[in-house]
ModelCIF file with pLDDT and N, C-alpha, C, O atoms, coordinates in Angstrom:
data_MODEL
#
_entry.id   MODEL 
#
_entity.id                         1 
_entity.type                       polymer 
_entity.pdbx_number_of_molecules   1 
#
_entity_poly.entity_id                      1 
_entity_poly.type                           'polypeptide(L)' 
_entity_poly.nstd_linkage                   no 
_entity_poly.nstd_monomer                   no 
_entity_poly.pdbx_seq_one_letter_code       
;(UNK)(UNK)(UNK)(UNK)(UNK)(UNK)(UNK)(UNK)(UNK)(UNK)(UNK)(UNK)(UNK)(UNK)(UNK)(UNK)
(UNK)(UNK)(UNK)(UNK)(UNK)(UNK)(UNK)(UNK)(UNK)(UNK)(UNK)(UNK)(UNK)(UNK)(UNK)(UNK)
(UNK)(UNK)(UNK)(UNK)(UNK)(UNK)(UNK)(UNK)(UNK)(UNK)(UNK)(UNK)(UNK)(UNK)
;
_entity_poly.pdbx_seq_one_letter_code_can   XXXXXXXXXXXXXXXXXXXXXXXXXXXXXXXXXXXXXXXXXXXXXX 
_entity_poly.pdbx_strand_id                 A 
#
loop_
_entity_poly_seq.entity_id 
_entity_poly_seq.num 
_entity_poly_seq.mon_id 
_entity_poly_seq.hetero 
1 1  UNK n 
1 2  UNK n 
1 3  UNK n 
1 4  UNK n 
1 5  UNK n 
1 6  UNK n 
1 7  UNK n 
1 8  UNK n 
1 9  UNK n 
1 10 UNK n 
1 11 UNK n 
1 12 UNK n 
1 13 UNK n 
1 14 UNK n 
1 15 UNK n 
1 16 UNK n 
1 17 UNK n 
1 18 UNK n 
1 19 UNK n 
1 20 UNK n 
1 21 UNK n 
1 22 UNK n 
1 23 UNK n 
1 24 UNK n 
1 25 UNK n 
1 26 UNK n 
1 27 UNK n 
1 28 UNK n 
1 29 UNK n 
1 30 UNK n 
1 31 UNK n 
1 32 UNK n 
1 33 UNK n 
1 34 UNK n 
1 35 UNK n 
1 36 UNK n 
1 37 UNK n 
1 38 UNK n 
1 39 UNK n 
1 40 UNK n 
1 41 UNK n 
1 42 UNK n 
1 43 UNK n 
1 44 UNK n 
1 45 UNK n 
1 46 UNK n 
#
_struct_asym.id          A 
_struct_asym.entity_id   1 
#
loop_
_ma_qa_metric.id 
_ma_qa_metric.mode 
_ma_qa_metric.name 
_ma_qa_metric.software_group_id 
_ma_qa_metric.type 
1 global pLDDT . pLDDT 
2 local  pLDDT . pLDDT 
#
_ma_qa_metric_global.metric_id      1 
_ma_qa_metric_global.metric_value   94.72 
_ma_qa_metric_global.model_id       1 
_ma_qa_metric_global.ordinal_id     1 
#
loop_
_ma_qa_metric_local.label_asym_id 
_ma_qa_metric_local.label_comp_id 
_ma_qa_metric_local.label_seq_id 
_ma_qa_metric_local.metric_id 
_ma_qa_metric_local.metric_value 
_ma_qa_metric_local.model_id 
_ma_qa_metric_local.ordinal_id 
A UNK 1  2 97.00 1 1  
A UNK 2  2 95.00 1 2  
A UNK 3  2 93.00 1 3  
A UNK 4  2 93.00 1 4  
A UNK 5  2 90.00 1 5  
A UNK 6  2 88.00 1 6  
A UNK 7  2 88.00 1 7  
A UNK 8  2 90.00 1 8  
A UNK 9  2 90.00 1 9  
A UNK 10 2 94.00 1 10 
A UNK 11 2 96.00 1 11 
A UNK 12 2 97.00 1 12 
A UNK 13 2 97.00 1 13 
A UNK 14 2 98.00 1 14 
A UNK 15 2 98.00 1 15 
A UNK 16 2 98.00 1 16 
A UNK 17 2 97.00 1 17 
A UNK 18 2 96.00 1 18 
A UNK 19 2 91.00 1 19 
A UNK 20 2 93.00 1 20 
A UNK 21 2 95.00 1 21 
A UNK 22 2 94.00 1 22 
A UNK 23 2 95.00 1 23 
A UNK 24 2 96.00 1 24 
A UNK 25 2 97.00 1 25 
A UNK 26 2 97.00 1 26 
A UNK 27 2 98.00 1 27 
A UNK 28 2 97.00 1 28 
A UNK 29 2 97.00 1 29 
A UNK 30 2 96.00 1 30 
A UNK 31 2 94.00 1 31 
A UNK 32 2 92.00 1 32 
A UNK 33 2 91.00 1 33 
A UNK 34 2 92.00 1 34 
A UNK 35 2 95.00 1 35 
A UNK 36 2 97.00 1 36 
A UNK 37 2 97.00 1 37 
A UNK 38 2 97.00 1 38 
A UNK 39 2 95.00 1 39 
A UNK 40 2 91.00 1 40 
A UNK 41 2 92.00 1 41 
A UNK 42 2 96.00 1 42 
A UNK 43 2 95.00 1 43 
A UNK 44 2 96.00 1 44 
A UNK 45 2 98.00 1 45 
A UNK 46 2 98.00 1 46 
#
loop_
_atom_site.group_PDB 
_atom_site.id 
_atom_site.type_symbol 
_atom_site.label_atom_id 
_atom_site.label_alt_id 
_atom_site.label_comp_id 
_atom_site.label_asym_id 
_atom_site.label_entity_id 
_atom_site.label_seq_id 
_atom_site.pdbx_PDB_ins_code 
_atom_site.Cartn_x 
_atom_site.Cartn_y 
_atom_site.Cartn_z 
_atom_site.occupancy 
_atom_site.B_iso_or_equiv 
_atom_site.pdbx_formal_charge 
_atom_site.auth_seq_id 
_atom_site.auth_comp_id 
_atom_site.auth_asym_id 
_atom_site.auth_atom_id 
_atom_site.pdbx_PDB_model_num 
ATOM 1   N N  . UNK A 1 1  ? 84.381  79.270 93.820  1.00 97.00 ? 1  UNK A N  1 
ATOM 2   C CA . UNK A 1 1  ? 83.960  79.520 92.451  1.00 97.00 ? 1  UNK A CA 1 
ATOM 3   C C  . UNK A 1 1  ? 83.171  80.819 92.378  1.00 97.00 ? 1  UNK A C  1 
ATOM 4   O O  . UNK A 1 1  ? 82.417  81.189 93.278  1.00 97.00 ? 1  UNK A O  1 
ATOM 5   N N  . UNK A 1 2  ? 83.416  81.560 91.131  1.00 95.00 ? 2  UNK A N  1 
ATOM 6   C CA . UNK A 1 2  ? 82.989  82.956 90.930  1.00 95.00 ? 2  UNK A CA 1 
ATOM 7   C C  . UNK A 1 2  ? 81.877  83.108 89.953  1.00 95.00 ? 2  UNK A C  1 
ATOM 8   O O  . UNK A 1 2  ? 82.220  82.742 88.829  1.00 95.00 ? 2  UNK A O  1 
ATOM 9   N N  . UNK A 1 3  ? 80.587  83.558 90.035  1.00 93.00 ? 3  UNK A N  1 
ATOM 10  C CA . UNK A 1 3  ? 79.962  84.171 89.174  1.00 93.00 ? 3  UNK A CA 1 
ATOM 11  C C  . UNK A 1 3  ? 79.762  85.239 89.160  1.00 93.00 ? 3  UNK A C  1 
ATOM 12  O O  . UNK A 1 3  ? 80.401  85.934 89.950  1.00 93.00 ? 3  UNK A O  1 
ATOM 13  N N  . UNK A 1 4  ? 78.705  85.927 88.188  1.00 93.00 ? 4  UNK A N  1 
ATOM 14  C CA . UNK A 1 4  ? 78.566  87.140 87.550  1.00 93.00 ? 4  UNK A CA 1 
ATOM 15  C C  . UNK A 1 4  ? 79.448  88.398 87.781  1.00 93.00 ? 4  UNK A C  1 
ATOM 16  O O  . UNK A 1 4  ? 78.989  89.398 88.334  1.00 93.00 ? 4  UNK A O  1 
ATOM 17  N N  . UNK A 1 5  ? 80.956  88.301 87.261  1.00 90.00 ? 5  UNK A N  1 
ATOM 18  C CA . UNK A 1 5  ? 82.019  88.752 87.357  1.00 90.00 ? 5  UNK A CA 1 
ATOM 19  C C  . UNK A 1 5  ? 82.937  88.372 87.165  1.00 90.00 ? 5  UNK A C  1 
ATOM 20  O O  . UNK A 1 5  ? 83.045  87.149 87.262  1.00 90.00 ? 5  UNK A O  1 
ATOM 21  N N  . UNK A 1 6  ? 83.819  88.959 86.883  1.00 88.00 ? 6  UNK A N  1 
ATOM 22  C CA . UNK A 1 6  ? 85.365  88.454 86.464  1.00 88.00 ? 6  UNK A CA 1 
ATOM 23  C C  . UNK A 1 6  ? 85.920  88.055 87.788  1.00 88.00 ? 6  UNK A C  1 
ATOM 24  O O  . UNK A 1 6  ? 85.616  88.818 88.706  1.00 88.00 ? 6  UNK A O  1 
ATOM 25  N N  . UNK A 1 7  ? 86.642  87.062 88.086  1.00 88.00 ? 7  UNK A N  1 
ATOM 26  C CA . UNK A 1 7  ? 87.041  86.868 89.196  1.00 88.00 ? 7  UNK A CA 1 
ATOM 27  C C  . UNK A 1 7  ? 88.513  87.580 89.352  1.00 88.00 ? 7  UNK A C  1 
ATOM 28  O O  . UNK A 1 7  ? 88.917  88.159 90.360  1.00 88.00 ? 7  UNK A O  1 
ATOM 29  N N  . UNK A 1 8  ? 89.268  87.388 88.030  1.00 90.00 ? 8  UNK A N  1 
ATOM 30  C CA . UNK A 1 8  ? 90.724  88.417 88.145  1.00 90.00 ? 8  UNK A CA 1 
ATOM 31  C C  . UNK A 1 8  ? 90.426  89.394 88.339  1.00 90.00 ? 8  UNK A C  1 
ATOM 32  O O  . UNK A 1 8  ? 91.512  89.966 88.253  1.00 90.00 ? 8  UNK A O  1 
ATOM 33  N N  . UNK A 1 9  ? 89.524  90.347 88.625  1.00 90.00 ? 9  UNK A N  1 
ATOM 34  C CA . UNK A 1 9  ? 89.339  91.829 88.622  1.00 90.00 ? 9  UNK A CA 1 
ATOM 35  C C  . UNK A 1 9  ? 89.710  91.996 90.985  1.00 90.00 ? 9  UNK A C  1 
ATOM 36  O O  . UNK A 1 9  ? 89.931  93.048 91.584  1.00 90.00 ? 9  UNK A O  1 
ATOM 37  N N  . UNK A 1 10 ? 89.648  90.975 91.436  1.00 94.00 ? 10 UNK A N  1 
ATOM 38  C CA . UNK A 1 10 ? 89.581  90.600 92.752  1.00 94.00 ? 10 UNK A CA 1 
ATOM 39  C C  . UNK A 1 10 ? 90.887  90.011 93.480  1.00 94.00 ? 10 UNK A C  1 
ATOM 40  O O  . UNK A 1 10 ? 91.447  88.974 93.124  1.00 94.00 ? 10 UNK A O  1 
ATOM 41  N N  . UNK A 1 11 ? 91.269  90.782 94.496  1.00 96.00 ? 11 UNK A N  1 
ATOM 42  C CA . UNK A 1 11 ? 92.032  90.180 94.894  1.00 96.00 ? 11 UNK A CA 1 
ATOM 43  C C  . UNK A 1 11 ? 91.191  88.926 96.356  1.00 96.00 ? 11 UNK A C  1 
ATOM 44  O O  . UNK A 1 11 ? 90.214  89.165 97.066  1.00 96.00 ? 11 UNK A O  1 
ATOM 45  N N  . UNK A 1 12 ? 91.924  87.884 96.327  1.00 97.00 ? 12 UNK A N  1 
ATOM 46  C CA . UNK A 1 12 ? 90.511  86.973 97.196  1.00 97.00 ? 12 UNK A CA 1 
ATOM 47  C C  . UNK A 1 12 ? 91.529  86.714 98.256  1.00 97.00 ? 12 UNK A C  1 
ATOM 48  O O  . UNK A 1 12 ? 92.753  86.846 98.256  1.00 97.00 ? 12 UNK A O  1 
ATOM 49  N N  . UNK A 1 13 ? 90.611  86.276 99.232  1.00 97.00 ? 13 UNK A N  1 
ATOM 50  C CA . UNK A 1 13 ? 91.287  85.438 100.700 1.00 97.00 ? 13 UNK A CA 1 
ATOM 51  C C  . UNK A 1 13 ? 90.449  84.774 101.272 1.00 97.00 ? 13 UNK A C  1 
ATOM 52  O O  . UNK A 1 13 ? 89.270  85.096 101.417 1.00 97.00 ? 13 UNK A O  1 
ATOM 53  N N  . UNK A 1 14 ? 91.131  83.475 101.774 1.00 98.00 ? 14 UNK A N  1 
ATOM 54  C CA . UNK A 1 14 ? 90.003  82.775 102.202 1.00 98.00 ? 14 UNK A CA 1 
ATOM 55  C C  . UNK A 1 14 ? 90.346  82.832 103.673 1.00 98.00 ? 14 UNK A C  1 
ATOM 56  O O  . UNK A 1 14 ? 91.513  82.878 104.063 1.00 98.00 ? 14 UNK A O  1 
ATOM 57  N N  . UNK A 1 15 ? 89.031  82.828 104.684 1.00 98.00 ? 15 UNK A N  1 
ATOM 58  C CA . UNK A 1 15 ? 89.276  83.014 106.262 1.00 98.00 ? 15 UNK A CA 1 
ATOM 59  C C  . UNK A 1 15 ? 88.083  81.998 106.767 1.00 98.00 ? 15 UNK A C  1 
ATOM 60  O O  . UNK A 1 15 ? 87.045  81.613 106.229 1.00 98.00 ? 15 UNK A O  1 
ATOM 61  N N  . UNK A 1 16 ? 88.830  81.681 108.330 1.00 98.00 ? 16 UNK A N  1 
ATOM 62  C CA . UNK A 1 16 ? 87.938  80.722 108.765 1.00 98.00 ? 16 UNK A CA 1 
ATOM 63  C C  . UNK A 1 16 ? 87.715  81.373 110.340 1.00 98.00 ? 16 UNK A C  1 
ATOM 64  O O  . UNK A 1 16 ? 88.189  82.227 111.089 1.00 98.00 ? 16 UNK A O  1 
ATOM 65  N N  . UNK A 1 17 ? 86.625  80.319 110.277 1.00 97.00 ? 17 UNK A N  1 
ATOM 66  C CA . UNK A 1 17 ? 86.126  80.864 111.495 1.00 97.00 ? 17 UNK A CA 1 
ATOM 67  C C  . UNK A 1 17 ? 85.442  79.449 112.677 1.00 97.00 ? 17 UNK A C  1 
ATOM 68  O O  . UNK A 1 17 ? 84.523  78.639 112.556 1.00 97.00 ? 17 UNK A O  1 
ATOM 69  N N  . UNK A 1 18 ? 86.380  79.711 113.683 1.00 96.00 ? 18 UNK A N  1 
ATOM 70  C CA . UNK A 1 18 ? 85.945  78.109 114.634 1.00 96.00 ? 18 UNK A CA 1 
ATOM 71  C C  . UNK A 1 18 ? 84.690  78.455 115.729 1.00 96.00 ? 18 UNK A C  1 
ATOM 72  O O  . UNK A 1 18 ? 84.176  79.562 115.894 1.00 96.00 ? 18 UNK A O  1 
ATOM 73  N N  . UNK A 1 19 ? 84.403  77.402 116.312 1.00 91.00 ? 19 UNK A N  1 
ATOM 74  C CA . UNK A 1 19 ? 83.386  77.525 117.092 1.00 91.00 ? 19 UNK A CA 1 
ATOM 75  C C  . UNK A 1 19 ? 83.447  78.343 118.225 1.00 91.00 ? 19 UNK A C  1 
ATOM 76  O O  . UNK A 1 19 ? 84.442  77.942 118.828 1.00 91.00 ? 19 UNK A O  1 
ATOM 77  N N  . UNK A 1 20 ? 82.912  79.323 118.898 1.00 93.00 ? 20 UNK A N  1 
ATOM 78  C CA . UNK A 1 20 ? 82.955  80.202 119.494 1.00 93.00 ? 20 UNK A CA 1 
ATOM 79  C C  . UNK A 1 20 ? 84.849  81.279 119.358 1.00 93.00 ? 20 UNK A C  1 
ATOM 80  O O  . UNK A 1 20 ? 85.735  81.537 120.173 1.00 93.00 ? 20 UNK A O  1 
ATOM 81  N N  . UNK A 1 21 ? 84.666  81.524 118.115 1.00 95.00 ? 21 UNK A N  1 
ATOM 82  C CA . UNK A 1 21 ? 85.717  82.423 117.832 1.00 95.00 ? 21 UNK A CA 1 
ATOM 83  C C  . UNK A 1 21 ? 85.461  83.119 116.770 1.00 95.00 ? 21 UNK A C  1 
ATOM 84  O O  . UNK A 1 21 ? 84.530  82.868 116.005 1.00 95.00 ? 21 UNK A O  1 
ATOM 85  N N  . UNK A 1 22 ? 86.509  84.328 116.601 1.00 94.00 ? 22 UNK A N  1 
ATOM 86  C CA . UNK A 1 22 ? 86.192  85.008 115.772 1.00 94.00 ? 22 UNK A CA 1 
ATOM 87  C C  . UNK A 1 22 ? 86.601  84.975 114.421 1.00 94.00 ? 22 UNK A C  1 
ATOM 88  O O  . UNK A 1 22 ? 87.622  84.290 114.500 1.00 94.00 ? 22 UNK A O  1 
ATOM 89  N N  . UNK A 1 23 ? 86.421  85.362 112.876 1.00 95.00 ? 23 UNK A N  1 
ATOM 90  C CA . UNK A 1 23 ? 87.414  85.527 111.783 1.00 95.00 ? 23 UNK A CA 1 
ATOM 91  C C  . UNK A 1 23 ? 89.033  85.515 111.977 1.00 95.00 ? 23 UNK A C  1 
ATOM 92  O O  . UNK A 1 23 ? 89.740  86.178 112.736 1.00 95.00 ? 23 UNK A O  1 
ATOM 93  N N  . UNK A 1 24 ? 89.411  84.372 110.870 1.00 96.00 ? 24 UNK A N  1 
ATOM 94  C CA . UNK A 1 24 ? 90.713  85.261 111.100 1.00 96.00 ? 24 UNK A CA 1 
ATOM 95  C C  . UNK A 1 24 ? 90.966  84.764 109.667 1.00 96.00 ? 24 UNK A C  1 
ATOM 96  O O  . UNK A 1 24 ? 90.248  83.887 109.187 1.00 96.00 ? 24 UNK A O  1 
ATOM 97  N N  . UNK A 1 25 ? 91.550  85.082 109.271 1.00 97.00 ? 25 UNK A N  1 
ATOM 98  C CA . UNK A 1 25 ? 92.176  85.328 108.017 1.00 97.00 ? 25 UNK A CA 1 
ATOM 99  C C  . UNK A 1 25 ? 93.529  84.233 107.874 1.00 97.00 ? 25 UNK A C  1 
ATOM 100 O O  . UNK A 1 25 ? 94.340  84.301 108.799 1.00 97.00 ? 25 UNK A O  1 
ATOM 101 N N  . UNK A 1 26 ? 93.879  82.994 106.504 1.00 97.00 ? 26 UNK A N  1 
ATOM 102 C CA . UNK A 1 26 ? 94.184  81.894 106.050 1.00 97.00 ? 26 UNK A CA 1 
ATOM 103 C C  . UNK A 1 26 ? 95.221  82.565 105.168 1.00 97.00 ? 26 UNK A C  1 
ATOM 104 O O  . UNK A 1 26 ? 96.328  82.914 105.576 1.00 97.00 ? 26 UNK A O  1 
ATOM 105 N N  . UNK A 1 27 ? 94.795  82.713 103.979 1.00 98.00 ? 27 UNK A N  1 
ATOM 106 C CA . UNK A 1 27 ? 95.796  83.184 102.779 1.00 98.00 ? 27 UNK A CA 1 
ATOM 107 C C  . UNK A 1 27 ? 95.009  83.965 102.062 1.00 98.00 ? 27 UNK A C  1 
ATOM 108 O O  . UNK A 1 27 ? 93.783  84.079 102.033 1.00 98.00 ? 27 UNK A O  1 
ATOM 109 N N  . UNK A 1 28 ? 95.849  84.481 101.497 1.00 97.00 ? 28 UNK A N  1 
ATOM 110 C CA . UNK A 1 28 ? 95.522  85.743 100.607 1.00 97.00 ? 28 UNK A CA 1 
ATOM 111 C C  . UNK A 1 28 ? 96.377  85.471 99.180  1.00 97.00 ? 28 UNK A C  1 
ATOM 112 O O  . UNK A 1 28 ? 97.405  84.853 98.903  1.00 97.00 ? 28 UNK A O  1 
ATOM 113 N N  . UNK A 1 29 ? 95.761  85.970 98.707  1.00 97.00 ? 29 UNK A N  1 
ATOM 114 C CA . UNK A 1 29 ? 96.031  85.766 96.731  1.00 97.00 ? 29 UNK A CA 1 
ATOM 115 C C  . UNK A 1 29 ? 95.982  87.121 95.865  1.00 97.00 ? 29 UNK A C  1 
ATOM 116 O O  . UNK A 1 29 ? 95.021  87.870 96.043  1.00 97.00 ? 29 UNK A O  1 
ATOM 117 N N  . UNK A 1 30 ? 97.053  87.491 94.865  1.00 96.00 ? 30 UNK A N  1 
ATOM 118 C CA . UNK A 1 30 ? 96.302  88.749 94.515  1.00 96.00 ? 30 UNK A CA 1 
ATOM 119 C C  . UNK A 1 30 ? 95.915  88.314 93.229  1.00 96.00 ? 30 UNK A C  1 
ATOM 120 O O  . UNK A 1 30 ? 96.013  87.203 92.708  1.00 96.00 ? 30 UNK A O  1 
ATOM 121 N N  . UNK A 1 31 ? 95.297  89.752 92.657  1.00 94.00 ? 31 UNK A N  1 
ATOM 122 C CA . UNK A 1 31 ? 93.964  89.570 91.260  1.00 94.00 ? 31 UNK A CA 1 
ATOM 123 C C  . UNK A 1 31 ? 95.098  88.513 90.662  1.00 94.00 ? 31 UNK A C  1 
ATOM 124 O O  . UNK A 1 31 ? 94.703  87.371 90.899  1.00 94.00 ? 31 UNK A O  1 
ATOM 125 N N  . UNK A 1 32 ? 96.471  88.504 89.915  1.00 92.00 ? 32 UNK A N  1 
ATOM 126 C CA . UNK A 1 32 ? 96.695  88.053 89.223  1.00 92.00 ? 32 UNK A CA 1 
ATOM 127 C C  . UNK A 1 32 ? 97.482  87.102 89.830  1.00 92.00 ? 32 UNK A C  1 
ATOM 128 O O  . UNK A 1 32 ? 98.619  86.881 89.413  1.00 92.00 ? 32 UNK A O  1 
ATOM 129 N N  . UNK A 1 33 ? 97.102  86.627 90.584  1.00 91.00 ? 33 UNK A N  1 
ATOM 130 C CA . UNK A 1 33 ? 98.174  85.279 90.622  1.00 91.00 ? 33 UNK A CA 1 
ATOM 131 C C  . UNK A 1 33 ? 99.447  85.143 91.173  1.00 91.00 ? 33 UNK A C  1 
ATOM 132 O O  . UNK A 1 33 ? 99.899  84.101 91.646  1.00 91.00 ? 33 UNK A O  1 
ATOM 133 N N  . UNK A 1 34 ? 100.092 86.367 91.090  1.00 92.00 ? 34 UNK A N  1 
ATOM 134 C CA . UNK A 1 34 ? 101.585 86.952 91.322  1.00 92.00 ? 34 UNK A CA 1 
ATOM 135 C C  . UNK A 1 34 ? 102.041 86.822 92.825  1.00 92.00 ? 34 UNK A C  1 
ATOM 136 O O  . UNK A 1 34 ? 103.144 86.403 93.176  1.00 92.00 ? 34 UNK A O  1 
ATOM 137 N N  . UNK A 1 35 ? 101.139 87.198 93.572  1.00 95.00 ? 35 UNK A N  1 
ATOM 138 C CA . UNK A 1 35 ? 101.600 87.333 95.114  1.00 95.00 ? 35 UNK A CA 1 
ATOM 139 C C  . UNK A 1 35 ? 100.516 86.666 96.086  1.00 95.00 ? 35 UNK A C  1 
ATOM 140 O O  . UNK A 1 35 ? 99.297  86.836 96.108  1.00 95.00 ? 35 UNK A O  1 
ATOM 141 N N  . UNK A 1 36 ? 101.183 86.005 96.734  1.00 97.00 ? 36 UNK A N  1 
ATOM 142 C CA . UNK A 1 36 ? 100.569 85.568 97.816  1.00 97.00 ? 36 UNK A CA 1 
ATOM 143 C C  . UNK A 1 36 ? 100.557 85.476 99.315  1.00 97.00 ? 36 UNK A C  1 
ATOM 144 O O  . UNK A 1 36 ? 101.705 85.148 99.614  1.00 97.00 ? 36 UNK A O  1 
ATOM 145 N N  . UNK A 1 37 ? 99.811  85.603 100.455 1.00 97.00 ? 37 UNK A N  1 
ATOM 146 C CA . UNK A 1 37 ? 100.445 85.840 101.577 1.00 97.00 ? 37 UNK A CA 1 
ATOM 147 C C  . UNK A 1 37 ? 99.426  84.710 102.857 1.00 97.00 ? 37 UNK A C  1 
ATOM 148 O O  . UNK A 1 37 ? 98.207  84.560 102.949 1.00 97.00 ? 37 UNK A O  1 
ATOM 149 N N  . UNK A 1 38 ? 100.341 84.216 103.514 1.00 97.00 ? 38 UNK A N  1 
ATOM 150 C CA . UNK A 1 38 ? 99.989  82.852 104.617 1.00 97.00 ? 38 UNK A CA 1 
ATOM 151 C C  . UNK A 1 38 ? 100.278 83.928 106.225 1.00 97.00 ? 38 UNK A C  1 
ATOM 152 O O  . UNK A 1 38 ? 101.219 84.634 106.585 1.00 97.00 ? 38 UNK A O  1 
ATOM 153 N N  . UNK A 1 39 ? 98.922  83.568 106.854 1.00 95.00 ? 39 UNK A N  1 
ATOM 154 C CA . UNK A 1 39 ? 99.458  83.826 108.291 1.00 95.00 ? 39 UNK A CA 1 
ATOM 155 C C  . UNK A 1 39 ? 99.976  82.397 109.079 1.00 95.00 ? 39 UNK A C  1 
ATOM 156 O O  . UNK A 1 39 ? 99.768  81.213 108.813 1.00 95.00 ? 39 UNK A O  1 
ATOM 157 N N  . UNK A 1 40 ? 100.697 83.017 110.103 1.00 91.00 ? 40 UNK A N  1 
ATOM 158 C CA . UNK A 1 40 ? 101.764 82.141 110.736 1.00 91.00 ? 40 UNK A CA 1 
ATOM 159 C C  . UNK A 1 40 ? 101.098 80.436 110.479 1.00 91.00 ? 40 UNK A C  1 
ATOM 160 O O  . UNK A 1 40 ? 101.631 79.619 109.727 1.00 91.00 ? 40 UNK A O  1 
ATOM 161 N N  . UNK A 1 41 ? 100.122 80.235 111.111 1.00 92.00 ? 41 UNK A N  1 
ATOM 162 C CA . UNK A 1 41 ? 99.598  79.006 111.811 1.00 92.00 ? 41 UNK A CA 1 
ATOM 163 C C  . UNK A 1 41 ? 99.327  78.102 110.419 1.00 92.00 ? 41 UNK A C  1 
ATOM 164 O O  . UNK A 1 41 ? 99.055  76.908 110.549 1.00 92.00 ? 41 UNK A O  1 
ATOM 165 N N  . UNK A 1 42 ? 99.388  78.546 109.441 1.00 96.00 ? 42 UNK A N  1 
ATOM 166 C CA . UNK A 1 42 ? 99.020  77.687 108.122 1.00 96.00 ? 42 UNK A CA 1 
ATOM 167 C C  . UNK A 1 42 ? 100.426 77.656 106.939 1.00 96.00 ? 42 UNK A C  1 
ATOM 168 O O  . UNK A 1 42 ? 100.626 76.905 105.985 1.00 96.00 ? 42 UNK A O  1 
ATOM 169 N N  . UNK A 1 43 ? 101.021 78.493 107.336 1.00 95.00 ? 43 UNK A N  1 
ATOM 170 C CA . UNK A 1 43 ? 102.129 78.603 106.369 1.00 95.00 ? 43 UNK A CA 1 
ATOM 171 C C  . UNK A 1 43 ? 103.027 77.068 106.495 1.00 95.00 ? 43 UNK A C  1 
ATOM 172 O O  . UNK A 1 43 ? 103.527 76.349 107.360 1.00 95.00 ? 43 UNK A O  1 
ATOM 173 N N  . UNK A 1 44 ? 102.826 77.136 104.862 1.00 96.00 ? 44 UNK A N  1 
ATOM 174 C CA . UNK A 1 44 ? 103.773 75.631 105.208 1.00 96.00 ? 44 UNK A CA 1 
ATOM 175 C C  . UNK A 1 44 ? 103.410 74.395 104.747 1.00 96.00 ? 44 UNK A C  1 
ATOM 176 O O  . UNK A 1 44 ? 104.011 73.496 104.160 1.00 96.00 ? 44 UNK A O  1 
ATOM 177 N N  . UNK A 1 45 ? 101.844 74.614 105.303 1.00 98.00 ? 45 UNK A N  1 
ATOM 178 C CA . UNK A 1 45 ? 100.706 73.440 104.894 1.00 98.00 ? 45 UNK A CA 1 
ATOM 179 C C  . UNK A 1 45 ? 100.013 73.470 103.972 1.00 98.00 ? 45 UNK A C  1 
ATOM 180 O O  . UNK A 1 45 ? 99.723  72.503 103.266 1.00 98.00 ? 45 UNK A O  1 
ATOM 181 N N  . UNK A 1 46 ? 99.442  75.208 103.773 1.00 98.00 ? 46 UNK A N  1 
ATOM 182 C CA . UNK A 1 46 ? 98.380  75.610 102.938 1.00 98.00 ? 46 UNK A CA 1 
ATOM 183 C C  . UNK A 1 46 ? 99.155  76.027 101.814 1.00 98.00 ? 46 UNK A C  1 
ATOM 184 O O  . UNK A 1 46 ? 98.597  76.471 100.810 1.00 98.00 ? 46 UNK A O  1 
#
């Protein structure tokens, strides 16, 4: 959830991060809704 800002002005991605590891990056969304992009290990599910 987004405050003080438009959230369509953003393209967002959400990334996780496990216990002793680093970022990695889940899915990606753009500002409008239109395109979206899954790395390997979640595509499918997410």
């Amino acid at each position: 959830a987004a405050s003080g800002e438009t959230l369509g002005d953003y393209a967002i991605g959400w990334f996780r991060q496990a216990p002793g590891k680093g970022r990695a990056g889940v899915a990606c969304i753009s500002s409008k809704g239109g395109s979206t992009y899954y790395t390997g290990v979640v595509k499918g599910r997410f």
